[in-house]
C-alpha atoms as a PDB file:
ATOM      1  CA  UNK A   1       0.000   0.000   0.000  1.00  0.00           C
ATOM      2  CA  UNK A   2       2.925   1.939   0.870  1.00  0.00           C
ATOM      3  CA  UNK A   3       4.522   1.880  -2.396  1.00  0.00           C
ATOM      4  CA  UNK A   4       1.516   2.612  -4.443  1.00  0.00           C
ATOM      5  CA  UNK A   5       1.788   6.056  -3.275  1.00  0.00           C
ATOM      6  CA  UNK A   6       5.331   6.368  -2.931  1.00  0.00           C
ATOM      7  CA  UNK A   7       4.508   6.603   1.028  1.00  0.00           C
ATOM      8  CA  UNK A   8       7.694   5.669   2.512  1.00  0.00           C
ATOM      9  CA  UNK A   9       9.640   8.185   0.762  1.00  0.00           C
ATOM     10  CA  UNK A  10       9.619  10.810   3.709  1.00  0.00           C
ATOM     11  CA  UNK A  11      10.605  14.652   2.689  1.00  0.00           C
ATOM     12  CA  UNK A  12      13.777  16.281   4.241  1.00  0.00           C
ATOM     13  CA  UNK A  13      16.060  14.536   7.061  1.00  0.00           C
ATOM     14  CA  UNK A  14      14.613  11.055   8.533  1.00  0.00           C
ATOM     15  CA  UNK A  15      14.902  10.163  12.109  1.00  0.00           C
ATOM     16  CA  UNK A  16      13.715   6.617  13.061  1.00  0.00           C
ATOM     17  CA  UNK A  17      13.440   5.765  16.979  1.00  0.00           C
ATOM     18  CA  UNK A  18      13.301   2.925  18.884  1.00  0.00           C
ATOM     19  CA  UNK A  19      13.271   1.607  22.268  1.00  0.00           C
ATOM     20  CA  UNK A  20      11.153   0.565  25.208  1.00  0.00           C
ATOM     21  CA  UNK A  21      11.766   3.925  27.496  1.00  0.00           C
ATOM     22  CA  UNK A  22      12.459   7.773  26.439  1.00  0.00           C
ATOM     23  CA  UNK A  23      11.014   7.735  22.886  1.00  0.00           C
ATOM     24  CA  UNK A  24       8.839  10.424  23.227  1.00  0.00           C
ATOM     25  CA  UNK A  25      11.078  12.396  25.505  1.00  0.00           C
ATOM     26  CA  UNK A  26      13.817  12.107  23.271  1.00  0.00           C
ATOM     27  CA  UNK A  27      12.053  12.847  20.500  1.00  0.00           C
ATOM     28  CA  UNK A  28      10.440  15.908  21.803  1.00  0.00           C
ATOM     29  CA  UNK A  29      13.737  17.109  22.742  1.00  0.00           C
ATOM     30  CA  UNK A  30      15.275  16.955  19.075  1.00  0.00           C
ATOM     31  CA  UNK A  31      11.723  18.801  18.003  1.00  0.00           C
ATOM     32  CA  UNK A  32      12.264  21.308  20.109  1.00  0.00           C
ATOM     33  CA  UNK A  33      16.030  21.823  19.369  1.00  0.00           C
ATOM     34  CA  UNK A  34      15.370  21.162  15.819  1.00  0.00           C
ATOM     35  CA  UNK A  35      13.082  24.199  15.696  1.00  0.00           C
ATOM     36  CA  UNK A  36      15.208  26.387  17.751  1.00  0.00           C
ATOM     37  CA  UNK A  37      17.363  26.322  14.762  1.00  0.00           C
ATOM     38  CA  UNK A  38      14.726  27.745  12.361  1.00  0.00           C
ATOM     39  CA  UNK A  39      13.745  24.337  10.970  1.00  0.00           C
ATOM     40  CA  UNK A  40      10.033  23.152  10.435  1.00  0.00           C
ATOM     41  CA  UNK A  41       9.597  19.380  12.411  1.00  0.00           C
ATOM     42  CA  UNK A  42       6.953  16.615  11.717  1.00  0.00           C
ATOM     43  CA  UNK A  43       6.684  14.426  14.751  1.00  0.00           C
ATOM     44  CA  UNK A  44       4.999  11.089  14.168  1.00  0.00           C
ATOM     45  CA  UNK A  45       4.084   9.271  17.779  1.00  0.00           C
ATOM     46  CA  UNK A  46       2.050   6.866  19.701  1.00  0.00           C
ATOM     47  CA  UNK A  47      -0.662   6.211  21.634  1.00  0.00           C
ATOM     48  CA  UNK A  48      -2.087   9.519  21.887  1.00  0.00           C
ATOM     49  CA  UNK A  49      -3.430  10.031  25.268  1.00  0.00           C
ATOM     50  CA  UNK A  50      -6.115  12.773  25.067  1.00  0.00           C
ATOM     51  CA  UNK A  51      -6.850  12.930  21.227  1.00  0.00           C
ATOM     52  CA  UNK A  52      -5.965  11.069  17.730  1.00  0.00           C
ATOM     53  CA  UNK A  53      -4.738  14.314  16.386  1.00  0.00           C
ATOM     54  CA  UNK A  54      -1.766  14.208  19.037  1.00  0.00           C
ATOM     55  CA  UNK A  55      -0.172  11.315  17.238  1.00  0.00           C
ATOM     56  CA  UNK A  56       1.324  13.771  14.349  1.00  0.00           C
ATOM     57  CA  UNK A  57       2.998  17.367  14.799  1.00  0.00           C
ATOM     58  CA  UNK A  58       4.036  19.978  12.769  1.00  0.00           C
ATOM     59  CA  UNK A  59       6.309  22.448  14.620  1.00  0.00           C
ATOM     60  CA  UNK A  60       4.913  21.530  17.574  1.00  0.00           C
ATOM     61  CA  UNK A  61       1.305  21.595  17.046  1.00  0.00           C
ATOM     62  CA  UNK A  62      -0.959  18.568  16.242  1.00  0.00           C
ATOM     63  CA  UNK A  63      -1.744  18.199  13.277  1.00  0.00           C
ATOM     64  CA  UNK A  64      -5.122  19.596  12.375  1.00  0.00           C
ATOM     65  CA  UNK A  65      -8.767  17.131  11.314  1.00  0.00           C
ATOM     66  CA  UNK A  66      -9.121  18.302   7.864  1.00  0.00           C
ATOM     67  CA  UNK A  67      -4.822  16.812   6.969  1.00  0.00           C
ATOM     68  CA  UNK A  68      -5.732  13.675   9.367  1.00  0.00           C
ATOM     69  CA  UNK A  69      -8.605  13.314   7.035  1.00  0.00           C
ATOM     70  CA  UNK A  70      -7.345  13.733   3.897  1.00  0.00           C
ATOM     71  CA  UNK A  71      -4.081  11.259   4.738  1.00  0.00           C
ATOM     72  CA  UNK A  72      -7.072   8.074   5.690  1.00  0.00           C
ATOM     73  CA  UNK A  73      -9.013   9.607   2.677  1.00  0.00           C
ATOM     74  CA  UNK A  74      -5.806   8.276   0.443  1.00  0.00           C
ATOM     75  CA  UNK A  75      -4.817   5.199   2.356  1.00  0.00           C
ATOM     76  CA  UNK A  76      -8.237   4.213   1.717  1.00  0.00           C
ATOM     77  CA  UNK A  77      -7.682   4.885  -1.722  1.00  0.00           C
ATOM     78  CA  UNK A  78      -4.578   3.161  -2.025  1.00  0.00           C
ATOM     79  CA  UNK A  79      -4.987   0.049   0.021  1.00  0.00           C
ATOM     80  CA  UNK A  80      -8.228  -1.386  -2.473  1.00  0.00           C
ATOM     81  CA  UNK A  81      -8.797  -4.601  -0.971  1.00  0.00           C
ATOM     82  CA  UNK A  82      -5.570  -4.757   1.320  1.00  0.00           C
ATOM     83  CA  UNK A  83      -6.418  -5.192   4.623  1.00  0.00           C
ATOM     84  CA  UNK A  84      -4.574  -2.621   7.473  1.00  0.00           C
ATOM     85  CA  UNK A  85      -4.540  -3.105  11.137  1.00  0.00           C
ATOM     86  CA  UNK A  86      -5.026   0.271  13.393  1.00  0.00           C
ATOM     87  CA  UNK A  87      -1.549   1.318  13.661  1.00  0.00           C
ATOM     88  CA  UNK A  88      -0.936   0.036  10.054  1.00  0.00           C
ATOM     89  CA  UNK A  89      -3.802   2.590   8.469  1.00  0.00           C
ATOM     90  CA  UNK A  90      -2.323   5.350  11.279  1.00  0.00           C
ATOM     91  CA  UNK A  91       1.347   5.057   9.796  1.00  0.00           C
ATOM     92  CA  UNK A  92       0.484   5.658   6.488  1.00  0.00           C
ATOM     93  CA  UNK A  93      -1.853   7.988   6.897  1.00  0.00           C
ATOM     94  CA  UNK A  94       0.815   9.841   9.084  1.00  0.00           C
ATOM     95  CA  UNK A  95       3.189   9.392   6.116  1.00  0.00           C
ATOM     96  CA  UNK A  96       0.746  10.922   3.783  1.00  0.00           C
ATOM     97  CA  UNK A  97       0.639  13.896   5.131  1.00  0.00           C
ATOM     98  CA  UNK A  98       4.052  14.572   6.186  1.00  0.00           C
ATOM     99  CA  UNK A  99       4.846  13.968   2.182  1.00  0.00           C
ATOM    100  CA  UNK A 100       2.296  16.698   1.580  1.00  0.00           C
ATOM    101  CA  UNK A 101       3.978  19.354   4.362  1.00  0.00           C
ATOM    102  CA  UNK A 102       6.828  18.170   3.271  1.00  0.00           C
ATOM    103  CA  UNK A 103       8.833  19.460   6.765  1.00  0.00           C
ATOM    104  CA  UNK A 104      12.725  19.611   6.630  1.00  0.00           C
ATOM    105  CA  UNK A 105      12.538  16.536   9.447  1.00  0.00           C
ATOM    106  CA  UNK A 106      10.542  13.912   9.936  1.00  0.00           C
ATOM    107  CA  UNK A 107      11.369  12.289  13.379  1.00  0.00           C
ATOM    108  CA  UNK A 108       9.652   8.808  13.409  1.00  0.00           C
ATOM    109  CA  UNK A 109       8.405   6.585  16.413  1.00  0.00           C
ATOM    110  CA  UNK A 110       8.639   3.272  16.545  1.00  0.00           C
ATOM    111  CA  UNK A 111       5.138   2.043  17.521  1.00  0.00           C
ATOM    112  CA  UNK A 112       6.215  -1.471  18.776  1.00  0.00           C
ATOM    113  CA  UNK A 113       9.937  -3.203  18.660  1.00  0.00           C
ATOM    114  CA  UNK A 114      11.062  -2.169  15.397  1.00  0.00           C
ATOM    115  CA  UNK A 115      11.882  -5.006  12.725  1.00  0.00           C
ATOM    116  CA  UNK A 116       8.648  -5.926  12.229  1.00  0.00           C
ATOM    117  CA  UNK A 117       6.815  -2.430  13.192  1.00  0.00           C
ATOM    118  CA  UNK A 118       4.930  -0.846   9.886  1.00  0.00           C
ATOM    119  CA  UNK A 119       7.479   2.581  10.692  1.00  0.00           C
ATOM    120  CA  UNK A 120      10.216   0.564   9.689  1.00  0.00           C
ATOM    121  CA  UNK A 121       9.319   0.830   5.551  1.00  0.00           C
ATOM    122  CA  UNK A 122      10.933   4.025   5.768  1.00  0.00           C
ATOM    123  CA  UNK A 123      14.770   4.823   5.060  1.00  0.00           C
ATOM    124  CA  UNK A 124      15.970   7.171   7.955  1.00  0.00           C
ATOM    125  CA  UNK A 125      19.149   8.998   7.765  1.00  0.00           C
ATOM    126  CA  UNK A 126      19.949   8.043  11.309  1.00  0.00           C
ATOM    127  CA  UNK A 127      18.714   5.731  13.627  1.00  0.00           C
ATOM    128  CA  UNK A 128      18.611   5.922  17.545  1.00  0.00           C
ATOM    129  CA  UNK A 129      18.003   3.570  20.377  1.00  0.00           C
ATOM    130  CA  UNK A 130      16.865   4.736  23.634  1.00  0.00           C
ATOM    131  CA  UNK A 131      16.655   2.507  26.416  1.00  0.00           C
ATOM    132  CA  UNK A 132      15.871  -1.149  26.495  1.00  0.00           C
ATOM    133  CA  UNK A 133      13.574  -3.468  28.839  1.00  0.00           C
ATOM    134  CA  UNK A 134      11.393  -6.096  29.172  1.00  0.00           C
ATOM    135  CA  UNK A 135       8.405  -4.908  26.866  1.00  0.00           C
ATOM    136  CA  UNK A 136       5.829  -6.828  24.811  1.00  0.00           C
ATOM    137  CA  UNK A 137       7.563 -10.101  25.285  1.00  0.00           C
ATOM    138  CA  UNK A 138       4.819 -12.447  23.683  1.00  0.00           C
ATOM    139  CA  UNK A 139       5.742 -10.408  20.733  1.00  0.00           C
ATOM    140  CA  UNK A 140       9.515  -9.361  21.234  1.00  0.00           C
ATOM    141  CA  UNK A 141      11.284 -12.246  23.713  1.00  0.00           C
ATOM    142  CA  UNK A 142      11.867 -13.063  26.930  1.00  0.00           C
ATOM    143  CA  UNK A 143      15.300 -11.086  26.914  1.00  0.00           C
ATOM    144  CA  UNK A 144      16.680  -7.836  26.449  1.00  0.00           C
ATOM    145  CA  UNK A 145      19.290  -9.856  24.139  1.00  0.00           C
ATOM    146  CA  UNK A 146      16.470 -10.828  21.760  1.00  0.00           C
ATOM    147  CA  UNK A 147      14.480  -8.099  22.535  1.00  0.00           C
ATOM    148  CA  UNK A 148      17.352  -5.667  21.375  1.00  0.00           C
ATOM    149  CA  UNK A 149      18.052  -7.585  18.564  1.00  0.00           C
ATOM    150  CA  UNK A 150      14.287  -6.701  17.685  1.00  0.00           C
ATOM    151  CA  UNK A 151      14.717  -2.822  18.107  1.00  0.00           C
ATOM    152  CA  UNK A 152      18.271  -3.032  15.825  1.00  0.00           C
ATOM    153  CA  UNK A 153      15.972  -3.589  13.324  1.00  0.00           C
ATOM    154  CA  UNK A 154      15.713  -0.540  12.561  1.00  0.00           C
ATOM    155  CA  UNK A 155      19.092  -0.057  11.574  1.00  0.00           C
ATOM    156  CA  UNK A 156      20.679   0.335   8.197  1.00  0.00           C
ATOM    157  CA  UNK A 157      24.038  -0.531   6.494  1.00  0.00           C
ATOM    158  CA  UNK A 158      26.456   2.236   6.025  1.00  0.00           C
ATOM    159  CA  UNK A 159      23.663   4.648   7.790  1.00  0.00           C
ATOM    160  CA  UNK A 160      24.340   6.285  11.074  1.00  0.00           C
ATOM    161  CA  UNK A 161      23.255   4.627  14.417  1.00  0.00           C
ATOM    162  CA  UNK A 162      22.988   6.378  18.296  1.00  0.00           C
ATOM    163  CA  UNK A 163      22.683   3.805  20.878  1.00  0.00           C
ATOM    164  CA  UNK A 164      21.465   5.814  24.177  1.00  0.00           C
ATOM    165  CA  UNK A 165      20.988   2.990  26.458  1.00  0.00           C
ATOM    166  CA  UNK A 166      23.700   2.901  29.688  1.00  0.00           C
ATOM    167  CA  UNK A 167      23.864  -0.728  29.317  1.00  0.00           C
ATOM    168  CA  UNK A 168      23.176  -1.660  25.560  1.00  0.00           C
ATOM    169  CA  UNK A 169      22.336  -5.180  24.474  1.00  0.00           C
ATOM    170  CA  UNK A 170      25.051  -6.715  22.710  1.00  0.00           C
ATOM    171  CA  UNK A 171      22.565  -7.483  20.254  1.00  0.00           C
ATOM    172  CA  UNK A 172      22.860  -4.290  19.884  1.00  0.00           C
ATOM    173  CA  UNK A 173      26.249  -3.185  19.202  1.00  0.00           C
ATOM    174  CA  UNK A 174      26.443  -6.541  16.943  1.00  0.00           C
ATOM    175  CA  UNK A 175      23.800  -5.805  14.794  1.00  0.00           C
ATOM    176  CA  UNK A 176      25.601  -1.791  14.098  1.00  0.00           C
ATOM    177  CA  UNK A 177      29.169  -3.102  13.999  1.00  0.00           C
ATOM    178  CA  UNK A 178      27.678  -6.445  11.177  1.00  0.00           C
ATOM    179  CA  UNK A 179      26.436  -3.335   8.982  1.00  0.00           C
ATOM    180  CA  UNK A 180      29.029  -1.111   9.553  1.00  0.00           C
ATOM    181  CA  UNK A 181      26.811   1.814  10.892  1.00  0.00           C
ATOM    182  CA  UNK A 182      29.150   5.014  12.234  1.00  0.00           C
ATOM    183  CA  UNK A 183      27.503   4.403  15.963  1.00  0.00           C
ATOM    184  CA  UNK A 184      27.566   6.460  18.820  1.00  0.00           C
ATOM    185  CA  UNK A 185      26.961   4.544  22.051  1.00  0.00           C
ATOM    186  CA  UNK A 186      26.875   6.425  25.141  1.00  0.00           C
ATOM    187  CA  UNK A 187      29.555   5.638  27.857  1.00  0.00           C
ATOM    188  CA  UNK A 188      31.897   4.915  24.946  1.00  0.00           C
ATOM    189  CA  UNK A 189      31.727   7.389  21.937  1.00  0.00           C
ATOM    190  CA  UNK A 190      29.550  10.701  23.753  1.00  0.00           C
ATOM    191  CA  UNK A 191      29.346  10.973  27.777  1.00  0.00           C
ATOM    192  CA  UNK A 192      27.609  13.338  29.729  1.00  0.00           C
ATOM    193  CA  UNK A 193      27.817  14.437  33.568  1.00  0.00           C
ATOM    194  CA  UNK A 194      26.218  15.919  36.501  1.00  0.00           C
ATOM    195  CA  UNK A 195      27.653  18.981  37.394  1.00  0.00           C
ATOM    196  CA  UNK A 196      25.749  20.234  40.594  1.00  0.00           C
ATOM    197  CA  UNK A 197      23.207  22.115  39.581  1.00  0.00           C
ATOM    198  CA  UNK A 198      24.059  21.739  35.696  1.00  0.00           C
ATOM    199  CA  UNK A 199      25.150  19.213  33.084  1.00  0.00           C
ATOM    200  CA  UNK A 200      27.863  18.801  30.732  1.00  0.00           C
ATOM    201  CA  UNK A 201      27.922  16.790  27.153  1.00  0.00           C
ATOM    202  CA  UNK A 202      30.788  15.938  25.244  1.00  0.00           C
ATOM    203  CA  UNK A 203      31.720  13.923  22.079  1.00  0.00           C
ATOM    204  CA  UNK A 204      34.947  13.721  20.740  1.00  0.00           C
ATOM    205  CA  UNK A 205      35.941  17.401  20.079  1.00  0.00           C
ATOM    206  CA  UNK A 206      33.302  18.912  20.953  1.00  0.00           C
ATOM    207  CA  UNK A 207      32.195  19.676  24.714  1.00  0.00           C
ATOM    208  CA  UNK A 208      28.995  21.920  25.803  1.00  0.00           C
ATOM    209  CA  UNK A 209      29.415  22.348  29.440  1.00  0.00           C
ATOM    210  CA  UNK A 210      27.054  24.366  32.254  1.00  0.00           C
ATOM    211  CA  UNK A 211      23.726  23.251  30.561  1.00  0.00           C
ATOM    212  CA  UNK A 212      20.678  23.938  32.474  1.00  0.00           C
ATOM    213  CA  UNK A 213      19.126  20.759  33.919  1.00  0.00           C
ATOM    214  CA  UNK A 214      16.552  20.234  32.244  1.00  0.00           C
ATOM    215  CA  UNK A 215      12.790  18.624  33.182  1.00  0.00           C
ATOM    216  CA  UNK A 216      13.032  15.194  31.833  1.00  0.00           C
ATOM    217  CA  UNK A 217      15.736  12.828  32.065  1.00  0.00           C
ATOM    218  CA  UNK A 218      19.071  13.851  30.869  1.00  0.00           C
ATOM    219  CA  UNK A 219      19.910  10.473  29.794  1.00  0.00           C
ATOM    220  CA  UNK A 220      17.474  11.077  26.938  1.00  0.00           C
ATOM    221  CA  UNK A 221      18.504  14.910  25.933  1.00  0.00           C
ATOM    222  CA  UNK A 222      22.239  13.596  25.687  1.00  0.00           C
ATOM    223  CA  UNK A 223      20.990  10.906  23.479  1.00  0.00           C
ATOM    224  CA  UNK A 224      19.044  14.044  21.064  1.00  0.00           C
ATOM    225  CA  UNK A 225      22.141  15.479  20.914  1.00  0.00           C
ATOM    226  CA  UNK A 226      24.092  12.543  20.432  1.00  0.00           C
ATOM    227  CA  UNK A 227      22.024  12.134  16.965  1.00  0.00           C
ATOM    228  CA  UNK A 228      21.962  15.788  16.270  1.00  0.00           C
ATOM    229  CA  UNK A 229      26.116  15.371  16.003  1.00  0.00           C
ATOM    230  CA  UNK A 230      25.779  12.252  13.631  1.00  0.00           C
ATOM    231  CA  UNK A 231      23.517  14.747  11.636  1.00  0.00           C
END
């Protein structure tokens, strides 16, 4: 259904993310430093908690009935006699309008895992994993080994990887190092530190020191700027 309308060719810079804790967090971070820097942001996410409309932004703001609409309006078009679960129709729909806004980046959640998840027909130009845990097992494993290897998934050869879990799966790192993704793992590649009542984040050569602390965890905003660097 996807490729009848060219849906998972996403406009501008693609960010795909997966992981059991600090998706959305992490993602709203890189919206919000994204925009700072004068670029529009699509934000695709799930579940919504209050309305539909929540699970799509555009520069911050959910997207609107009338685009919602017209996105099912062609998925139901395209699929003719294809059958779509929830999520599924959602995705596309999501996909359809984002190619119509056409934003500068598309930052993509992964709805559940990440191999098998109906996000992962896209092609992002980086791909991050947040933290890992015991989550949908029936579906996933029993493990955070096989349940990692799940979420690499979403990984590409050659295409840049951020790993922003303390203590990755090696499952993990396997799956970057077999395709030869340019990774960033935290601990090892970018580190970041308490500083009383501030933070500081470095990588390599570059060091941003006396941040403010901010409201959510600071795991997660060192992992937004970890793929903010790869970008």
């Amino acid at each position: 259904v996807a490729a009848r309308g060219h849906l998972q060719q996403l406009p501008g810079t693609v960010i795909l993310l997966a992981g059991t804790n600090g998706k959305g967090t992490t993602a709203r971070t890189l919206e919000m430093l994204l925009q700072a820097q004068g670029k529009t942001v699509g934000v695709y996410t799930s579940p919504h908690l209050l309305a539909f409309n929540e699970r799509l932004r555009l520069n911050g703001v959910d997207v609107c009935d009338a685009w919602w609409v017209q996105g099912l309006r062609e998925v139901e078009t395209l699929r003719e006699s294809v059958a779509l679960t929830y999520f599924e129709f959602t995705t596309l729909a999501a996909f359809a309008v984002l190619k119509h806004q056409a934003p500068d980046v598309c930052i993509i959640e992964v709805g559940l895992g990440g191999r098998l998840d109906a996000t992962n027909i896209i092609t992002p130009h980086v791909s991050v994993i947040t933290t890992i845990d015991l989550d949908h097992q029936d579906w996933l494993g029993n493990d955070r080994e096989s349940i990692g290897r799940e979420k690499a998934g979403i990984f590409r050869a050659d295409t840049p990887v951020v790993i922003g879990d303390l203590q990755a799966p090696q499952s993990v790192v396997a799956t970057a190092q077999s395709l030869l993704c340019p990774t960033l793992q935290v601990g090892r590649d970018y580190h970041y530190q308490l500083a009383g009542d501030s933070w500081e984040w470095h990588c390599g050569a570059v060091q941003l020191t006396e941040l403010t602390l901010p409201n959510v965890p600071v795991q997660n905003v060192a992992t937004a700027l970890a793929c903010l660097h790869h970008l």
